[in-house]
C-alpha atoms as a PDB file:
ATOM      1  CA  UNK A   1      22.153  40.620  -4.699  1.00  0.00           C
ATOM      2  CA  UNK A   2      21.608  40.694  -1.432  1.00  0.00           C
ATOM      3  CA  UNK A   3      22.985  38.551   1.551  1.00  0.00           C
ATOM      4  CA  UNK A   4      20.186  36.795   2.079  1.00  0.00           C
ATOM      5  CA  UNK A   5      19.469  35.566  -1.731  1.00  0.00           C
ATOM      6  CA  UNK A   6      16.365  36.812  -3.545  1.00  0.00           C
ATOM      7  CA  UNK A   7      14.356  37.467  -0.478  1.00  0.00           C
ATOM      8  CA  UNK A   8      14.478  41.534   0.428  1.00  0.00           C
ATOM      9  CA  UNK A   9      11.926  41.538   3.512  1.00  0.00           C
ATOM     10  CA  UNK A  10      14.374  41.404   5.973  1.00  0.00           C
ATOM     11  CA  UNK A  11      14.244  37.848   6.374  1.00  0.00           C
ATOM     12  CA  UNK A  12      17.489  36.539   7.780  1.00  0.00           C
ATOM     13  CA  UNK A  13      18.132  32.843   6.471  1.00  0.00           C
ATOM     14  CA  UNK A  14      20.841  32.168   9.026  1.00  0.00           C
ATOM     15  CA  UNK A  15      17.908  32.118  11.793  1.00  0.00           C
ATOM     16  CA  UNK A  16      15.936  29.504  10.047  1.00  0.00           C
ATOM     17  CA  UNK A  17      16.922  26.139  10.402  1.00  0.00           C
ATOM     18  CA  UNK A  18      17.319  23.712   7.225  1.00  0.00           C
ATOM     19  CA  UNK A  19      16.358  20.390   8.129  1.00  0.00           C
ATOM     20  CA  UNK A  20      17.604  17.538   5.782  1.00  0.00           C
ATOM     21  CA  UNK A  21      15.716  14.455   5.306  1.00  0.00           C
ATOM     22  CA  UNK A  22      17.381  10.943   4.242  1.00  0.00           C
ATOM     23  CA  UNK A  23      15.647   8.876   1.807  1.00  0.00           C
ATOM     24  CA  UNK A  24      15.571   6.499   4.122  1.00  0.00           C
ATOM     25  CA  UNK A  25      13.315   8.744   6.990  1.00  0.00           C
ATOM     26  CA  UNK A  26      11.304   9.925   4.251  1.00  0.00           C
ATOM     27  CA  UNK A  27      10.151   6.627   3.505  1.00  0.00           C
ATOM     28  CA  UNK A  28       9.893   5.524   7.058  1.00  0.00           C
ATOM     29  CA  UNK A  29       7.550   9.044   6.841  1.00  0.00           C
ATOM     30  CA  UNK A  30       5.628   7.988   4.123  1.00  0.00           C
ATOM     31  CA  UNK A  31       4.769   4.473   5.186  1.00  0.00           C
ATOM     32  CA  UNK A  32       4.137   5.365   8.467  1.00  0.00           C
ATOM     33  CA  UNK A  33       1.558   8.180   7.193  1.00  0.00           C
ATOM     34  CA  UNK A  34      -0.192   5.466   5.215  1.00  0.00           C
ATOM     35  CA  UNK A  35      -0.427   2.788   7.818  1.00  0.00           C
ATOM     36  CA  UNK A  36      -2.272   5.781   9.761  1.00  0.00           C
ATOM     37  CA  UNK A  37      -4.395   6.375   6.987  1.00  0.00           C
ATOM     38  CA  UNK A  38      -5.363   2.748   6.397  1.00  0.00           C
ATOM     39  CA  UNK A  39      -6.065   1.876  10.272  1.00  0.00           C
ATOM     40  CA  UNK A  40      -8.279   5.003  10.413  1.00  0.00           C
ATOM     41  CA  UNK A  41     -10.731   3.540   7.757  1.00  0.00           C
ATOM     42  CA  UNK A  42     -11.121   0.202   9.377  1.00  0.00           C
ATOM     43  CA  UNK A  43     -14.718  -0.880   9.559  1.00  0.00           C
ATOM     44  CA  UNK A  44     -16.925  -3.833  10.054  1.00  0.00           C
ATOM     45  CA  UNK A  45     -17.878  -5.530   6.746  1.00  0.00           C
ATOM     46  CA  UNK A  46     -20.254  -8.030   8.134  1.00  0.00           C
ATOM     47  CA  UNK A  47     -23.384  -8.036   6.467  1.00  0.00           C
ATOM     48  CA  UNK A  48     -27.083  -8.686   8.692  1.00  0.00           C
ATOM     49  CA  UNK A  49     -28.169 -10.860   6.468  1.00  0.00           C
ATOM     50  CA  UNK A  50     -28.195 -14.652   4.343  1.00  0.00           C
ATOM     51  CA  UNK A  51     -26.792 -14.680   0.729  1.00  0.00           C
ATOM     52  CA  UNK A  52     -28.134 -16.403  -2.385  1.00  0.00           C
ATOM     53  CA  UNK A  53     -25.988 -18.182  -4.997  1.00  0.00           C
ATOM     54  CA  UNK A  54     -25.731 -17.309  -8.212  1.00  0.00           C
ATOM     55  CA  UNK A  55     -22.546 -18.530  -9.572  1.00  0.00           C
ATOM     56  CA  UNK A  56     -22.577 -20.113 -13.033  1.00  0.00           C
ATOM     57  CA  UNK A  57     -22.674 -23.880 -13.118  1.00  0.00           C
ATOM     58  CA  UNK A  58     -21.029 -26.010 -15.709  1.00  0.00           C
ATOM     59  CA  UNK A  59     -23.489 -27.229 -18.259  1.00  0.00           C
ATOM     60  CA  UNK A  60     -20.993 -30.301 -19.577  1.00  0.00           C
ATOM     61  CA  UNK A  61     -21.720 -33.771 -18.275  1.00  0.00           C
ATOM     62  CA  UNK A  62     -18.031 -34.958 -19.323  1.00  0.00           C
ATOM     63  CA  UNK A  63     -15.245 -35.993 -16.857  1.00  0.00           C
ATOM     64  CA  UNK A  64     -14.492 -33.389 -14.697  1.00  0.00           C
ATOM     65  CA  UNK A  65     -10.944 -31.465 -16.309  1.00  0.00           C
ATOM     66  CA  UNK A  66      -7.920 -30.881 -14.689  1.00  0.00           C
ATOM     67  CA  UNK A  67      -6.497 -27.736 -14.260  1.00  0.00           C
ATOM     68  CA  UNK A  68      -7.510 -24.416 -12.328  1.00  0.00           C
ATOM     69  CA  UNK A  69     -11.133 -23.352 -12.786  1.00  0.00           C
ATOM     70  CA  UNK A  70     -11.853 -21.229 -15.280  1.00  0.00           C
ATOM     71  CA  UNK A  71     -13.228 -18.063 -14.135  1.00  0.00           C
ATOM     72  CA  UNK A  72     -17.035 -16.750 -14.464  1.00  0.00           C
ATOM     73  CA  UNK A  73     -18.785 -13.732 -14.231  1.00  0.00           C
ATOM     74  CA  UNK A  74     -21.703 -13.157 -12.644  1.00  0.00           C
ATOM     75  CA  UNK A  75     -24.405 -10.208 -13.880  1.00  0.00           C
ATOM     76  CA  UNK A  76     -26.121  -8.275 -11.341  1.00  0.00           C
ATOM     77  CA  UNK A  77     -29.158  -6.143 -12.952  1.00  0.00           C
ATOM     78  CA  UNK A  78     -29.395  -2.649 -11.948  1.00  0.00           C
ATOM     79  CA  UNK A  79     -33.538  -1.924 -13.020  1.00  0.00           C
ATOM     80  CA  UNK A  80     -36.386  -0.513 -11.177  1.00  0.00           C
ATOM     81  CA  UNK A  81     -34.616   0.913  -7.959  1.00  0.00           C
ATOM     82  CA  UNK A  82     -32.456  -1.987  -6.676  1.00  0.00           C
ATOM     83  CA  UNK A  83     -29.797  -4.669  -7.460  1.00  0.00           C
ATOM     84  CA  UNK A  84     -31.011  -8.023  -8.859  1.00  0.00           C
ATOM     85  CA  UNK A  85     -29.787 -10.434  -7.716  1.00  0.00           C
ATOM     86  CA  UNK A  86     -28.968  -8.221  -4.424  1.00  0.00           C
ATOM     87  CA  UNK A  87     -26.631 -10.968  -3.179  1.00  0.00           C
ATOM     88  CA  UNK A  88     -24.309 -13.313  -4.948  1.00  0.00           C
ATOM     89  CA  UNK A  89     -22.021 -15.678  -4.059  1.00  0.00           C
ATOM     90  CA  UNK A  90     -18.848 -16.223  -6.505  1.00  0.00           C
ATOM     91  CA  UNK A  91     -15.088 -17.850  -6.675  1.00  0.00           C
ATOM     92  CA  UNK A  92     -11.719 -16.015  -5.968  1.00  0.00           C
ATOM     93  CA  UNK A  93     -11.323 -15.089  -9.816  1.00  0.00           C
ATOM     94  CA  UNK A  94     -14.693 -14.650 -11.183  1.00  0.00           C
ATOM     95  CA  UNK A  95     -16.592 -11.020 -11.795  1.00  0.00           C
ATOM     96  CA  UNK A  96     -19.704  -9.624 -11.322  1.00  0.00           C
ATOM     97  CA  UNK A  97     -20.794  -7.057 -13.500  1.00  0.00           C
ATOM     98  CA  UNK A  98     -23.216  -4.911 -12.522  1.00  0.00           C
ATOM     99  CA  UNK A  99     -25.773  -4.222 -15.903  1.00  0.00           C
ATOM    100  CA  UNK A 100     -27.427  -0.578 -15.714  1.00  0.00           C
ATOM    101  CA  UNK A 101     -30.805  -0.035 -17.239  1.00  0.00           C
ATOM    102  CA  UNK A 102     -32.865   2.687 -15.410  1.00  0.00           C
ATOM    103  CA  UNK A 103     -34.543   5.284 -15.815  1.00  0.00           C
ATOM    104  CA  UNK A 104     -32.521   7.030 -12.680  1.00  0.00           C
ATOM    105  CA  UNK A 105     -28.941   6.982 -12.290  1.00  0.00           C
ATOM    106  CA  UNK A 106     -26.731   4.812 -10.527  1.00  0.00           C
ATOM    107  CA  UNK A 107     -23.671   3.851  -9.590  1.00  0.00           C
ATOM    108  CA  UNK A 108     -22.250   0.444  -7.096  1.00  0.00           C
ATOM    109  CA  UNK A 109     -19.949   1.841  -4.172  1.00  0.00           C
ATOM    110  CA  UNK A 110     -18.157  -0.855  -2.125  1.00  0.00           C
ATOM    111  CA  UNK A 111     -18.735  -0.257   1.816  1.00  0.00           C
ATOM    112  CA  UNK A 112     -16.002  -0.621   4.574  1.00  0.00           C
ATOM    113  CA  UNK A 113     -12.264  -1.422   3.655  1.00  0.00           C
ATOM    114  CA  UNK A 114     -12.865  -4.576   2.168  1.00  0.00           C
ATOM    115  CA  UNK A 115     -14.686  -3.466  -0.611  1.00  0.00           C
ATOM    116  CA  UNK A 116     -12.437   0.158  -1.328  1.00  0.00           C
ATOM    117  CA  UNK A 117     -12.130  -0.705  -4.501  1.00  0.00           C
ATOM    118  CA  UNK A 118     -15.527  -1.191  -5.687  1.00  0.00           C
ATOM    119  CA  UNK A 119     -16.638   2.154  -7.191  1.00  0.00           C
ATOM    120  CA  UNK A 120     -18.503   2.424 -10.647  1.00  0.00           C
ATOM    121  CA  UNK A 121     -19.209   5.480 -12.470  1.00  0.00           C
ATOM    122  CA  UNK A 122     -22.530   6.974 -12.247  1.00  0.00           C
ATOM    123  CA  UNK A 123     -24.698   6.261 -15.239  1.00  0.00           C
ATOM    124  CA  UNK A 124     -28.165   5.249 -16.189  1.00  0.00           C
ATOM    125  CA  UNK A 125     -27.450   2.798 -19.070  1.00  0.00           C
ATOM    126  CA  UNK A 126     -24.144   0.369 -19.427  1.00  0.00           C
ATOM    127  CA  UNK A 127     -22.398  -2.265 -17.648  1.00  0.00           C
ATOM    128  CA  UNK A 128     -19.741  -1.798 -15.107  1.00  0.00           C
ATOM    129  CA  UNK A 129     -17.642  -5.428 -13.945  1.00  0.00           C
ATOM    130  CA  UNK A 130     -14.667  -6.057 -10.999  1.00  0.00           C
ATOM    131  CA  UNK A 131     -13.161  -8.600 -10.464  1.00  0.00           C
ATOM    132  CA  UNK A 132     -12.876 -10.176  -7.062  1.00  0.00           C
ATOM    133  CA  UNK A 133      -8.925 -11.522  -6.219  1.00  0.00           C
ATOM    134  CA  UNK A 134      -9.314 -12.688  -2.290  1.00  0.00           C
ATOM    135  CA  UNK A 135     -12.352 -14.259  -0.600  1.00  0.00           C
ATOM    136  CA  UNK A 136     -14.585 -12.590   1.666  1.00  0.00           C
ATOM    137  CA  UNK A 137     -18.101 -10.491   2.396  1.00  0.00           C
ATOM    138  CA  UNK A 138     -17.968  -7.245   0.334  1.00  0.00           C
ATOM    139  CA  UNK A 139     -21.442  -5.114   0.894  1.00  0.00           C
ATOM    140  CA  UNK A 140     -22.012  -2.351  -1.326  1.00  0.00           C
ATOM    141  CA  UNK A 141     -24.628   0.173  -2.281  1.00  0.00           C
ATOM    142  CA  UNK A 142     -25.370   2.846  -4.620  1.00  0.00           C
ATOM    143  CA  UNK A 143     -24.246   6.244  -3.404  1.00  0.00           C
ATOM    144  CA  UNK A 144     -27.056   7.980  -5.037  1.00  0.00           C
ATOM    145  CA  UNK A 145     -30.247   5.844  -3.611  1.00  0.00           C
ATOM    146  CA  UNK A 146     -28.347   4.479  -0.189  1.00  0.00           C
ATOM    147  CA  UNK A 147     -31.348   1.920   0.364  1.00  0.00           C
ATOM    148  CA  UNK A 148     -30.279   0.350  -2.619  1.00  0.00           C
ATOM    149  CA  UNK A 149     -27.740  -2.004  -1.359  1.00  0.00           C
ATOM    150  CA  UNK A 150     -26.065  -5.986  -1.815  1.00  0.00           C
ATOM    151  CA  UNK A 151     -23.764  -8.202  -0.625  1.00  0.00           C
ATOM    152  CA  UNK A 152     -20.952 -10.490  -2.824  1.00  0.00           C
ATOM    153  CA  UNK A 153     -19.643 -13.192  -0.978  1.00  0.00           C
ATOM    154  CA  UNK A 154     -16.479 -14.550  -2.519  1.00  0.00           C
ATOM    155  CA  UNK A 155     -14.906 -17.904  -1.447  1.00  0.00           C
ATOM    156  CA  UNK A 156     -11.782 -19.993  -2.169  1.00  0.00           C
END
């Protein structure tokens, strides 16, 4: 074999420098590359305009029980071109699902960094839920038909 190893083009390894890394820089690399990567996609998620509640209410007239809430979900139709309700309001905990029934496709695609994680298949018929774990003002809006859009406000 040659001096060099398996490469035959002349290629002298003893030129080329070999750089060796330390767990501990390539982690500092890594998280450093994805603070980068998450401070480049900041964005405003304020919405321009009011929201309307539709969180479920409790239909019992007894005491009121102790304990944590117990969480609800929240359907948003998606029928004739648009989200109904367009804007909700829930609780930390609860879940909106978004029911499909059109006879385009659609799909519900969270907008700015707050909402990332909001992203539904595309699909004419169905039901597609998340489930919201910190409060805030997450807009969203089908990819497909961008005029189609909503707002879910979550609070504590």
């Amino acid at each position: 074999m040659p001096a060099n190893g398996p490469l035959t083009m002349g290629v002298t390894l003893a030129a080329m420098p070999i750089r060796r890394y330390s767990p501990a820089r390539a982690l500092l690399l890594v998280t450093v590359s994805a603070g980068a990567l998450v401070v480049a996609g900041c964005g405003s998620d304020s919405p321009k305009s009011g929201t309307v509640s539709a969180t479920a209410a409790a239909s019992s007239s007894a005491a009121v029980p102790s304990g944590p809430r117990p969480a609800a979900t929240t359907t948003v139709a998606v029928d004739d071109m648009r989200f109904s309700p367009a804007n909700v309001t829930v609780k930390v905990g609860d879940t909106v699902t978004w029911k499909f029934s059109d006879k385009a496709p659609h799909a519900v695609q969270g907008i700015g960094d707050a909402a990332m994680g909001i992203n539904s298949p595309i699909t004419r018929t169905g039901e597609w839920s998340y489930t919201f774990t910190t409060a805030g003002t997450f807009r969203y809006l089908c990819p497909l038909h961008p005029e189609m859009k909503g707002v879910v406000t979550v609070e504590q």
